[in-house]
Every structure is written in structure tokens, then in C-alpha cells.
Protein backbone atom coordinates (compact mmCIF):
# COMPACT_ATOMS: atom_id res chain seq x y z
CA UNK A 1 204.95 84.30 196.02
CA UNK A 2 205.44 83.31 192.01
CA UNK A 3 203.20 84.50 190.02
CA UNK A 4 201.67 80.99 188.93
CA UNK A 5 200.74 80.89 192.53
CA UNK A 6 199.04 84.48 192.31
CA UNK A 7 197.33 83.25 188.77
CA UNK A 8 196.20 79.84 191.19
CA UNK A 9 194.21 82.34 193.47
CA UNK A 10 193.04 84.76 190.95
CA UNK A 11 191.40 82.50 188.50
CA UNK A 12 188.31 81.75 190.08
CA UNK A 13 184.59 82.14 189.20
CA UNK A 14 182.14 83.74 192.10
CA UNK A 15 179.01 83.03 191.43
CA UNK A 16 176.46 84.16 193.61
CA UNK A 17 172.50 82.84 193.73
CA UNK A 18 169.93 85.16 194.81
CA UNK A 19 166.89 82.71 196.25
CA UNK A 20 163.30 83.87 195.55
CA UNK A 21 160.69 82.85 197.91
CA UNK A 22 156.97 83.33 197.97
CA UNK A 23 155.12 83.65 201.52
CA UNK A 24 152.47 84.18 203.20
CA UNK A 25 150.13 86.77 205.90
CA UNK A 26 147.28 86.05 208.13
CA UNK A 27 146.03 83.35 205.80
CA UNK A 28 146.53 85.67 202.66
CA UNK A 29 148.96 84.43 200.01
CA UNK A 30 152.02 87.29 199.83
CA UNK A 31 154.58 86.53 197.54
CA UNK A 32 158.03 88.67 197.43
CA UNK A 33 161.32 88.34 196.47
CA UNK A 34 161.74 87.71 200.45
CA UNK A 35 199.71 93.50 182.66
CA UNK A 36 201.61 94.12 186.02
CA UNK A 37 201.73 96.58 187.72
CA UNK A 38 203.60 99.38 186.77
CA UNK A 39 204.20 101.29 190.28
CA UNK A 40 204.79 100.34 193.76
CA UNK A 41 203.96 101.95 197.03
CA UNK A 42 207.18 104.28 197.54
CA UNK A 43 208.60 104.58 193.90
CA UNK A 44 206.91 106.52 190.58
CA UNK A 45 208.74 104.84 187.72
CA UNK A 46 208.29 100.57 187.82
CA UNK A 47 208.82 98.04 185.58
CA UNK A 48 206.21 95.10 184.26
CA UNK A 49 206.95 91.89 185.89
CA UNK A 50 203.67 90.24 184.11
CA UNK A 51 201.28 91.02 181.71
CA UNK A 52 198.11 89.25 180.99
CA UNK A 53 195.50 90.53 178.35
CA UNK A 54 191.79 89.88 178.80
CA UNK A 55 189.76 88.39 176.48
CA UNK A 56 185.92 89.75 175.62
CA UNK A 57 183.19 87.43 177.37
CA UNK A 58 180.08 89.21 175.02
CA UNK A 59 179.87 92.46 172.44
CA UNK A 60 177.14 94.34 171.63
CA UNK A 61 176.79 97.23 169.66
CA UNK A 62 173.91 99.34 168.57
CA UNK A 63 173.49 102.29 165.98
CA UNK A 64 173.86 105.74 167.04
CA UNK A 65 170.61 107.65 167.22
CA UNK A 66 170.69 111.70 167.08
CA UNK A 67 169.63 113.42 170.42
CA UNK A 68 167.00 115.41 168.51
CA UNK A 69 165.23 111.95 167.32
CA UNK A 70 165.13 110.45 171.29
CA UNK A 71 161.30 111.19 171.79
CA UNK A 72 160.40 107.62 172.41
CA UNK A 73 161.50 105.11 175.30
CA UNK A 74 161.20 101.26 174.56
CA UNK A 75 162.90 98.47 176.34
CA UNK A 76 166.07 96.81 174.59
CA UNK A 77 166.74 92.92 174.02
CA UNK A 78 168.92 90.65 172.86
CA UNK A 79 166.74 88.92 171.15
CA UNK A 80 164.72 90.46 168.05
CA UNK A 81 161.00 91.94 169.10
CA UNK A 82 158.00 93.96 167.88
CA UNK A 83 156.51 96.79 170.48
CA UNK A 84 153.51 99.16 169.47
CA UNK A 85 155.09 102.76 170.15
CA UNK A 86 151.75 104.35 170.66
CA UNK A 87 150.97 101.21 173.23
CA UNK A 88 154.33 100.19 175.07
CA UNK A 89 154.66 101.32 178.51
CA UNK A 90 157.28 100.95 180.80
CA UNK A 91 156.04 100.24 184.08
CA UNK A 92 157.43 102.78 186.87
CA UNK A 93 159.54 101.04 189.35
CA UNK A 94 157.66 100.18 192.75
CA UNK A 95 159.00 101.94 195.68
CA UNK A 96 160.58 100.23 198.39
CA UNK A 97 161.01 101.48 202.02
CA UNK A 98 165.07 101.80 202.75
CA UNK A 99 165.04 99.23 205.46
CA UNK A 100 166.58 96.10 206.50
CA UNK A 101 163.47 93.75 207.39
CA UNK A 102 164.24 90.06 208.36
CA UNK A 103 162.53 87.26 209.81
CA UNK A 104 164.38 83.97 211.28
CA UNK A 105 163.20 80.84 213.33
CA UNK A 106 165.79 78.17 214.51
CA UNK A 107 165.92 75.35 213.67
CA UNK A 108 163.06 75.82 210.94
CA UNK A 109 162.64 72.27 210.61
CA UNK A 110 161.20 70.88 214.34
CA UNK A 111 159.80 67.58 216.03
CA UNK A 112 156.37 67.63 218.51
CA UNK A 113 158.86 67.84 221.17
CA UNK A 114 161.48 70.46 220.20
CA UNK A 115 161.18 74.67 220.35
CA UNK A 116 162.74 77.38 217.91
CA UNK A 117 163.91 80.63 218.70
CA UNK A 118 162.48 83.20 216.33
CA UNK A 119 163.89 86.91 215.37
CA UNK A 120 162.32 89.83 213.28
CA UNK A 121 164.52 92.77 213.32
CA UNK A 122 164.23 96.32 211.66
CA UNK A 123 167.04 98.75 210.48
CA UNK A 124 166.70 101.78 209.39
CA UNK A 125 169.01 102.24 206.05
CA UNK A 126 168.24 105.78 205.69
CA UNK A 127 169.15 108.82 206.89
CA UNK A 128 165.53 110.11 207.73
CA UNK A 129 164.04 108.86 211.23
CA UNK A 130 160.66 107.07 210.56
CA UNK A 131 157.49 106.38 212.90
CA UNK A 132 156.79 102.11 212.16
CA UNK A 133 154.09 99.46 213.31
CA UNK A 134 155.39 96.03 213.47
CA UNK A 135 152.62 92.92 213.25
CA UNK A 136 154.79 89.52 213.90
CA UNK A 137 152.02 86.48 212.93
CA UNK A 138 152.78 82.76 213.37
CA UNK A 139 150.52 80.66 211.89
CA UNK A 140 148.72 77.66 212.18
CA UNK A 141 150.24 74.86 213.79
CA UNK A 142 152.99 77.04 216.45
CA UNK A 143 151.88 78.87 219.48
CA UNK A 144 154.44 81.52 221.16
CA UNK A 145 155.60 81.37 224.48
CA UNK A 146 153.94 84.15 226.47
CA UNK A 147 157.14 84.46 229.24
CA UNK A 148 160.13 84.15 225.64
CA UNK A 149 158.77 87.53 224.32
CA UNK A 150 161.14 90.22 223.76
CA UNK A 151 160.70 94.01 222.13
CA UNK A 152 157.04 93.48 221.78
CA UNK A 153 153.66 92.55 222.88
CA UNK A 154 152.10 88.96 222.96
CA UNK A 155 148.33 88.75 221.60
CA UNK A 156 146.78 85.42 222.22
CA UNK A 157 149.56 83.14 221.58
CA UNK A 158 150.04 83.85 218.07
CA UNK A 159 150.48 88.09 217.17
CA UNK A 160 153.30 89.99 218.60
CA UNK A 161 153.00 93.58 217.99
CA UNK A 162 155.76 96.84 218.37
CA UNK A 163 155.17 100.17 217.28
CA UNK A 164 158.12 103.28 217.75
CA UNK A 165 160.51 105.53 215.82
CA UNK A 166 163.57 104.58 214.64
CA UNK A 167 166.52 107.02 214.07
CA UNK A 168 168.56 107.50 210.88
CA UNK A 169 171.98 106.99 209.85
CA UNK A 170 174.52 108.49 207.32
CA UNK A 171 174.55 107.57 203.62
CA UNK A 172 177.27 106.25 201.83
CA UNK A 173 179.29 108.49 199.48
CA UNK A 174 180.98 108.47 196.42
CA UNK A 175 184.00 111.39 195.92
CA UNK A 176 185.63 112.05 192.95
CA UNK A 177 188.91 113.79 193.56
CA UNK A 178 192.99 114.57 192.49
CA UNK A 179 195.39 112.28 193.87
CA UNK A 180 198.76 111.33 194.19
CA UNK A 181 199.20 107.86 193.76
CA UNK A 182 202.60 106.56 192.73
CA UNK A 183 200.14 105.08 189.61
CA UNK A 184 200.77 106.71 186.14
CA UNK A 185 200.11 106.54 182.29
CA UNK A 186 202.19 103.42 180.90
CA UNK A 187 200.50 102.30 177.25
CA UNK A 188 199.46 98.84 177.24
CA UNK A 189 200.16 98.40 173.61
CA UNK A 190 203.85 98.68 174.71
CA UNK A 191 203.24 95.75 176.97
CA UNK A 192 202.30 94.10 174.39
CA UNK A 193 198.96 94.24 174.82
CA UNK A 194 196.80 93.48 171.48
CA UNK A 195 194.28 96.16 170.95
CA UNK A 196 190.53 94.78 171.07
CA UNK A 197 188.91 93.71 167.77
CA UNK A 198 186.16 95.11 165.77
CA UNK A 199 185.12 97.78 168.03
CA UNK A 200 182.35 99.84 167.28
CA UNK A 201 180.46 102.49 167.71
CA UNK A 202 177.96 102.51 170.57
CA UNK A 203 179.19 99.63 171.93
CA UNK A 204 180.20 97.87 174.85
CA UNK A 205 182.04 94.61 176.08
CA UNK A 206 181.84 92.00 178.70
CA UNK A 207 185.45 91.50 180.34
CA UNK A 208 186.64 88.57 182.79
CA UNK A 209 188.87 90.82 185.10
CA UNK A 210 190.41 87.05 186.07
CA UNK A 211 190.89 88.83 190.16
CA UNK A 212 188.08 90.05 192.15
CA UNK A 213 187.97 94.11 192.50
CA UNK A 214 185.81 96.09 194.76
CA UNK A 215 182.81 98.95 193.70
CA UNK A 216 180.82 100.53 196.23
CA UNK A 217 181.32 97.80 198.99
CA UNK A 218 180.43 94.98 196.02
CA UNK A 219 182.70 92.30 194.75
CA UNK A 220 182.59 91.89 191.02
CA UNK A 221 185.10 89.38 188.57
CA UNK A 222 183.10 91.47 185.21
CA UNK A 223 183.49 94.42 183.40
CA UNK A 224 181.64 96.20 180.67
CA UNK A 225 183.92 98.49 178.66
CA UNK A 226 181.73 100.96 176.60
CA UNK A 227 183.29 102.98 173.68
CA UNK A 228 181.87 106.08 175.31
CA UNK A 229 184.53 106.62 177.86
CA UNK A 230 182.91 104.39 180.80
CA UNK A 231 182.54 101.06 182.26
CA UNK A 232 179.75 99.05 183.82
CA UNK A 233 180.28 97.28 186.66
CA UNK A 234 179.65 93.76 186.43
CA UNK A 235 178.14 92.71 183.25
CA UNK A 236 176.87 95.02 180.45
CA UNK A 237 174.11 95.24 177.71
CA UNK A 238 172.59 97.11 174.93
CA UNK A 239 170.54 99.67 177.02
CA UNK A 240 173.86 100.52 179.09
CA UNK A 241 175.34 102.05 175.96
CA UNK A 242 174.76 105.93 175.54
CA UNK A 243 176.90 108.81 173.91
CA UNK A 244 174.94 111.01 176.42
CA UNK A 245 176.54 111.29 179.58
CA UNK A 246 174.36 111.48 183.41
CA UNK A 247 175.15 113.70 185.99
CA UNK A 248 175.30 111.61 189.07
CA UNK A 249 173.51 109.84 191.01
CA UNK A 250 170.76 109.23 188.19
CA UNK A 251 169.13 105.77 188.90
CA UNK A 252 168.21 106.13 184.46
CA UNK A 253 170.42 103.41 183.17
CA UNK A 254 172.90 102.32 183.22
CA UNK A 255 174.14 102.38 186.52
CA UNK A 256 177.09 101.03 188.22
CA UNK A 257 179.46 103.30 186.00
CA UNK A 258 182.85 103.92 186.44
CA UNK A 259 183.50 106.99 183.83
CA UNK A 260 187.01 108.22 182.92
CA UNK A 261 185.57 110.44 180.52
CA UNK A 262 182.06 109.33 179.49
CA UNK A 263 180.97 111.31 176.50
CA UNK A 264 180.70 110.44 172.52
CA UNK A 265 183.78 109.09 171.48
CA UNK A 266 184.32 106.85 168.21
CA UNK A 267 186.83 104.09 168.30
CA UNK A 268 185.25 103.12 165.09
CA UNK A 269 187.22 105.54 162.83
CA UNK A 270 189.90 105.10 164.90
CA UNK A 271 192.18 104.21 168.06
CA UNK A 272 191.76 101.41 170.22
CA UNK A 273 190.31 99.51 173.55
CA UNK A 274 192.89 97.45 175.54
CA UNK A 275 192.73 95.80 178.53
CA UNK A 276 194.71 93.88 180.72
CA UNK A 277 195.19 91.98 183.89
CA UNK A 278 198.85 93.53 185.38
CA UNK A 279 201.08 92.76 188.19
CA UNK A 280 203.68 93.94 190.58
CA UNK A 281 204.91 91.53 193.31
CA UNK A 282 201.93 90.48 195.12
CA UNK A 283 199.11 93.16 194.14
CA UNK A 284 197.43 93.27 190.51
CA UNK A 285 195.42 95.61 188.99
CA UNK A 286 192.77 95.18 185.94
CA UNK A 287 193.35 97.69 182.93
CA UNK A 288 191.87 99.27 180.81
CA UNK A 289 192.73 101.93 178.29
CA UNK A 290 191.18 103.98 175.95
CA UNK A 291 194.11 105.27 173.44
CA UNK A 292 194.31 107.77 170.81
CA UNK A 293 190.29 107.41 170.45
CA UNK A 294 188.64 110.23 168.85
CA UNK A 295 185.67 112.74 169.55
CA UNK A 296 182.37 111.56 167.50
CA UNK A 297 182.42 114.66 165.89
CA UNK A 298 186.10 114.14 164.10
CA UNK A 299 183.87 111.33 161.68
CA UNK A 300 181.92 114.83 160.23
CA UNK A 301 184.81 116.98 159.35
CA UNK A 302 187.30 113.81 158.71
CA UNK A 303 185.55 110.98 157.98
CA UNK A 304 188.54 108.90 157.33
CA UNK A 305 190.19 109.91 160.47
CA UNK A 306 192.67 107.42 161.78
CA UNK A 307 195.60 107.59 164.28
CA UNK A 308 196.42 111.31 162.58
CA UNK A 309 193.09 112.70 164.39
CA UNK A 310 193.86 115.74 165.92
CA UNK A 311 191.41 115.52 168.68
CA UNK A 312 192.07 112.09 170.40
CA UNK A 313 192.20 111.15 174.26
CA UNK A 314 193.81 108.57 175.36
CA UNK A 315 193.32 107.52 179.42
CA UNK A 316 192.92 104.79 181.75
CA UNK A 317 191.03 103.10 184.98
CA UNK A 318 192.67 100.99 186.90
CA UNK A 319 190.92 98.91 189.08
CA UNK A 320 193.01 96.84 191.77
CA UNK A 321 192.75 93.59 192.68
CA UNK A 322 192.26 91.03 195.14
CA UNK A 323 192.00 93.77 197.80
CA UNK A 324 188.87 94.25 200.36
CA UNK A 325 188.88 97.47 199.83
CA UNK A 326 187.72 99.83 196.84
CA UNK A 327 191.02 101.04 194.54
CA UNK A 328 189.86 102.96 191.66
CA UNK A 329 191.94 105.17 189.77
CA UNK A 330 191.85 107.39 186.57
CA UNK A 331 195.30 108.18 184.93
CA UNK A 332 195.23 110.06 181.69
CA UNK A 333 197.71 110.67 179.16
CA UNK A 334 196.77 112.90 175.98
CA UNK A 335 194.04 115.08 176.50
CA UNK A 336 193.16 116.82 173.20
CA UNK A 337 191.67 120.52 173.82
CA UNK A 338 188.76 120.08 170.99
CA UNK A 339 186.50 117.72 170.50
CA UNK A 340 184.79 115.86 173.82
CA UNK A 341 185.32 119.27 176.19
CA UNK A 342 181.32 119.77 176.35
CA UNK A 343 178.91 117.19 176.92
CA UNK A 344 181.24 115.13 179.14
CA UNK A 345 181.07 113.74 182.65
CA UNK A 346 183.87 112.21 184.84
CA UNK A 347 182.78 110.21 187.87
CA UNK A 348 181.00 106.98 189.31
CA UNK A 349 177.79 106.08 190.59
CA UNK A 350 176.49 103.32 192.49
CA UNK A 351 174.04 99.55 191.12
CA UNK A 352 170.63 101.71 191.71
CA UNK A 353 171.78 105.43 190.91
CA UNK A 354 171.27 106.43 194.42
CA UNK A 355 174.53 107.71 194.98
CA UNK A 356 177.11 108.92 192.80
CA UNK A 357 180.23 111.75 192.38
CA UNK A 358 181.31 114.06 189.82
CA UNK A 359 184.51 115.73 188.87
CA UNK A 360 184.21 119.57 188.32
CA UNK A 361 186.23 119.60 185.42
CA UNK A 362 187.26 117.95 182.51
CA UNK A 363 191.15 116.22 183.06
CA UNK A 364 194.10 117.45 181.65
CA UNK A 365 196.80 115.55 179.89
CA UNK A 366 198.82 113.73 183.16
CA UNK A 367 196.18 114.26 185.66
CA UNK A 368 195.47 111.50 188.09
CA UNK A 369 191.91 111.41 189.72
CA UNK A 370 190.43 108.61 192.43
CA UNK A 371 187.00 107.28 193.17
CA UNK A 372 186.71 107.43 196.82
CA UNK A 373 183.72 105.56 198.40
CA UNK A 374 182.74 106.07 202.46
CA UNK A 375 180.61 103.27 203.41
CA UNK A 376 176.82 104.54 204.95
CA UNK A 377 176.32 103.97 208.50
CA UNK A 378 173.01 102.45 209.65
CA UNK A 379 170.58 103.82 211.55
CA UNK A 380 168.83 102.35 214.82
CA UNK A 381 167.12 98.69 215.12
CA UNK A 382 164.42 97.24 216.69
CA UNK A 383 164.43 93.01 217.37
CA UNK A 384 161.33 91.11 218.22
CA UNK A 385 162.54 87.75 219.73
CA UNK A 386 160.39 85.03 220.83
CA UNK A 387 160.32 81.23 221.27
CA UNK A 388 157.98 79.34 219.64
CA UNK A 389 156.42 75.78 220.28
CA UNK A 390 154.52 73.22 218.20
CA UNK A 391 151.09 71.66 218.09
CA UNK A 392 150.69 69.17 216.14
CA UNK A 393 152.81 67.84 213.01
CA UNK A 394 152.61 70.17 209.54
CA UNK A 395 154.45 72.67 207.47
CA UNK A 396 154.57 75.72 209.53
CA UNK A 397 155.03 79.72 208.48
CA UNK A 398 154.84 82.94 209.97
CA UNK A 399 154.63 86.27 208.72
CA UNK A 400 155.57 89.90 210.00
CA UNK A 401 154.41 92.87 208.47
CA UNK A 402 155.83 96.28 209.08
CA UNK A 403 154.13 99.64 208.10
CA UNK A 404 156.50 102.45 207.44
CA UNK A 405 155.76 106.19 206.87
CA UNK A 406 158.38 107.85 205.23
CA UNK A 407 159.00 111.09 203.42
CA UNK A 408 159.58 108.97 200.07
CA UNK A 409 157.37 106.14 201.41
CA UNK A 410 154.19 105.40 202.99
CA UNK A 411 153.66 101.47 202.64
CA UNK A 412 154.10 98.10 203.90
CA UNK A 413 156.78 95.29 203.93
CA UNK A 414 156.99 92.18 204.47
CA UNK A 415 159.26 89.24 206.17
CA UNK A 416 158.54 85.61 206.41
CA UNK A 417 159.96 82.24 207.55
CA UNK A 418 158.59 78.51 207.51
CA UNK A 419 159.49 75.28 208.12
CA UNK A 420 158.33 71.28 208.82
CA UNK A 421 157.22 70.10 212.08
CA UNK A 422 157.41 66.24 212.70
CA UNK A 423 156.40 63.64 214.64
């Protein structure tokens, strides 16, 4: 295949809408949110066939503020505001159970003389087994078919109940490890890769990989490249910028990071950023390199430190693309002894900070480490099914309400559907 073809198939924009509906329950209103690459699979050594550098999408950058002073939280924007330190509060996140729950009639939209098959299933996403009682509610203008009901009980035409336990299933993982992968160091600068401009301090920047890669089972076409040593997943802002690095899982942001070496470097007084898209044959890879950057610290004891630094570290990630299945890999090339050796984390976590890996050690120059990700397993089901018959001609909805009790939760979710009857 020629590589305009490959560019044909790799240049295109995903974009994915998330729907928001409000619903309702038992006649009260609920609303929810219901270049090239440079080694091949047998040989070590390759050659670039093609080399494509990616342009920034978005930059932001923010000033650097000492650990000791970081005795106040506030929210960041992109847009200029005021908050009252003494008065801003950042709400605590609201707890959700770790369960699939889903509620579907077909065909939604129904005449006087036509059913609809309805489904509400439960899965258990966890790895805990939890007790549940299930309340399925149609409402006002459908009546349930006592002989169509399946994995529950029928209460006067309109309430199917369930109650049980369901088991639990195995987590995913994220492992952070050595490998061998025929992959290694080759500078993109020598590609011919232009460094990117103007980077500063505490920064970050929003990258079109131009081919799809894979993180934690999630397709993303975005990168955020931080000058700390780490990327975001997807797109990046302000508040995903910090010189101090997480031990993971830690669901503080950010989250989604991909960290080579996350800790507080300064490609402000000197090295550079590059990034590229690169192929080989028929598989591709996207970039990036951190090269010659130095430890924050080099700007107090030479504060016109350039390429000459002494303690610099230059590395990679390569991410491939256009592949269904997660390829991450972390190649590094000079590893300077001083400098970024404390304070520093190497690993990967997942969008919420629930699951994450570290590396026991900080790399040496020429080491080669992988981000390995096992897929969680779930846990057991339950499925209510019914079918479901009209009365007279109105918007319909139904409702099902599931109470969970949980080590980490002890609440109540929620599933709905509607639709249109006609005449």
C-alpha cells in the first residue's frame, strides 16, 4: 500500500457526541446524564521511509508556583476570573455505583395497535459482589403484559420488581514493565523534524496524532504533551500541568497520563519538544520526544543553561497507530545521573485515576519500558424483559430504579426510556 493511500485512511476526524437526557420516576421529575517507523518486527536497526511532523492544535502555559506556597485549591480557566479564597469551594465529586444500568423499549415510537419489547439489565463492573433491589415502572399510557415477564415480578400491570446478589469480576490493569521490542532511540531532529516553538515552562500542548492510537481500551486522534515529562491523553489544559508528579492510580488531575519521566523539567532554558507522525510499510507510530531537556533545578545554579547542561534527558513515547490494540512504548536515550533522580514517576494511569502502574525505578540511558493494559472482566447480570402494550395515544416513559449497597456505595441509580404512541 503507498503511503498516500495510508495518509487517505489516517487523516480522519472521530468525533464522538455524548447525548444528555433528562427522565423521569413514579411521576417525580429525575434528570441524569442517562516520521516512519524506524524498526520492524524481526530486525533492530530500520530506516525512515516517511516522516510527518505534527503541528500544535492549542498551548497553554502557566507560571510555576513553589510547593511550599500550594495551600490553596481553586479551579483553572481559560478565560480570566475572580474567586474569593476564603469562599470558593470545590464541590466533592458524587459517587457513583460501578455498574452498568440500562433501560431499552423497541420500537420506542408505537401505534394503538403495535407492542415493544422492553429490557433493563444490570452488570456488575466491580470486583466486589453486591446485594441490589430493582423497581422497573412504566408509566402512564403502557400496561405490561402479565404472561411477557422475564427475571422479575409483575405488580398490577405497571411495576416489575427483582431483588438478588450479583457476583464480581476482575479489574482492569495497567503494568509498567522492561521490554524487548525491536523499537529504539532514533532523534527526530535527524529526521528532520523541527523542534516545537516557544515552549515553556509549565506548559502543555494539544497534538493532532493524524492516526487513531489506543489507551486503556479508548480510541483517541489527541495528545497533550506537557513539558514535565508526560502526556495527556486526548486533549489537555491548564490544570493538567504540574511539576509534581502522582503515584498511580490518583483520580487528582490530571488523569489519562502517559509519563516517560514526569517530574520538573525546563525546556524553557533549554532543549526541545518534537513530535511526529512516522512510518514503516503499513504500521505508523505517533512520536514524541523530549531531547536534551534539562532538570528545573539546572535554571538555579546555571541560569543560562542551554544545550551544554550537564543534567539533560532526552527520551521518547511512542504510541502506534491504527491498531485495535494498546502499543505504548518508552525508549530513552541520555539519562543524566543528577538532576530529575528524586521526585520523579514513570508510568500511566487511566481517564478517572482508578487504575494506574508505576515503574520501580528511574530508566537508564537505552532502557526500553512498555505500558501493558489487561482489560477488566465483568461481573454477573441480571435482565428484566417484558413486553409492553399501549392505551391510548401520548408520549410514553418508564423508569427503573435500582438500589445498590456497596462497600464504597450505598445509593440509588437510575435508567429510563420513552417514546410516542400514535393513533
Amino acid at each position: 500500500m503507498s503511503i498516500i493511500m495510508i495518509l487517505s485512511k489516517l487523516i480522519e476526524i472521530r468525533v464522538h457526541i455524548r447525548a444528555w437526557y433528562w427522565k423521569f420516576f413514579v411521576g417525580i421529575i429525575f434528570f441524569i446524564s442517562c516520521g516512519v517507523v524506524l524498526t520492524n518486527s524481526v530486525q533492530s536497526q530500520v530506516l525512515p521511509v516517511a516522516v510527518i511532523p505534527l503541528t500544535p492544535i492549542s498551548t497553554f502555559d502557566q507560571p510555576k508556583i513553589p510547593a511550599s506556597e500550594l495551600n490553596q485549591a481553586m479551579p483553572l480557566s481559560s478565560s480570566p476570573q475572580n474567586y474569593a479564597i476564603d469562599s470558593n469551594i470545590i464541590p466533592a465529586p458524587i459517587p457513583e455505583a460501578d455498574i452498568l444500568f440500562e433501560k431499552e423499549c423497541t420500537p420506542a415510537n408505537i401505534s394503538l395497535d403495535q407492542s415493544m419489547a422492553c429490557t433493563t439489565t444490570v452488570t456488575n463492573l466491580s470486583a466486589e459482589e453486591f446485594s441490589y433491589r430493582l423497581f422497573d415502572l412504566m408509566l402512564p399510557n403502557l400496561f405490561i403484559v402479565e404472561d411477557s415477564v422475564e427475571g422479575g415480578e409483575l405488580i398490577r400491570n405497571r411495576l416489575v420488581i427483582s431483588r438478588g446478589r450479583l457476583a464480581g469480576g476482575t479489574l482492569a490493569t495497567t503494568t509498567i514493565s522492561d521490554t524487548n521490542k525491536p523499537i529504539v532511540y532514533n532523534s527526530l531532529a535527524e529526521l528532520g523534524v523541527p523542534p516545537l516553538l516557544d515552549v515553556q515552562d509549565e506548559s502543555i500542548i494539544n497534538l493532532s496524532t493524524l492516526a487513531p492510537y489506543v489507551f486503556n481500551d479508548e480510541e483517541y486522534t489527541t495528545v497533550g504533551m506537557t513539558s514535565n515529562g508526560y502526556l495527556i491523553a486526548g486533549l489537555g489544559s491548564n490544570e493538567d500541568v504540574t511539576y509534581i508528579p502522582q503515584i498511580f492510580p490518583d483520580e487528582a488531575i490530571p488523569n489519562n497520563v502517559i509519563a516517560p519521566l514526569w517530574t520538573d523539567l525546563n525546556p524553557e532554558i533549554g532543549g526541545n519538544l518534537y513530535a511526529a507522525l512516522l512510518f514503516r510499510d503499513e504500521q505508523s507510530w505517533a512520536v514524541f520526544e523530549w531531547e536534551n531537556v534539562p532538570a528545573y533545578s539546572a535554571a538555579e545554579t546555571k541560569p543560562y543553561c542551554v544545550q551544554s547542561c550537564n543534567d539533560t534527558y532526552t527520551f521518547q513515547v511512542w504510541l502506534k497507530t491504527n491498531t485495535p490494540e494498546q502499543d505504548i512504548t518508552f525508549v530513552y536515550d541520555h539519562m543524566d545521573s543528577e538532576g530529575a533522580t528524586t521526585d520523579t514517576n514513570v508510568g500511566a494511569e487511566n481517564m478517572n485515576g482508578t487504575i494506574g502502574g508505576n515503574y520501580p525505578a528511574i530508566p537508564v540511558s537505552d532502557a526500553q519500558v512498555s505500558v501493558f493494559h489487561s482489560p477488566g472482566i465483568a461481573g454477573e447480570s441480571h435482565e428484566i424483559t417484558y413486553t409492553a402494550e399501549p392505551l391510548y395515544p401520548e408520549p410514553w416513559f418508564g423508569c427503573a430504579q435500582i438500589k445498590v449497597k456497596m462497600s464504597d456505595f450505598n445509593g440509588i441509580s437510575y435508567a429510563c426510556a420513552n417514546g410516542t404512541v400514535t393513533e
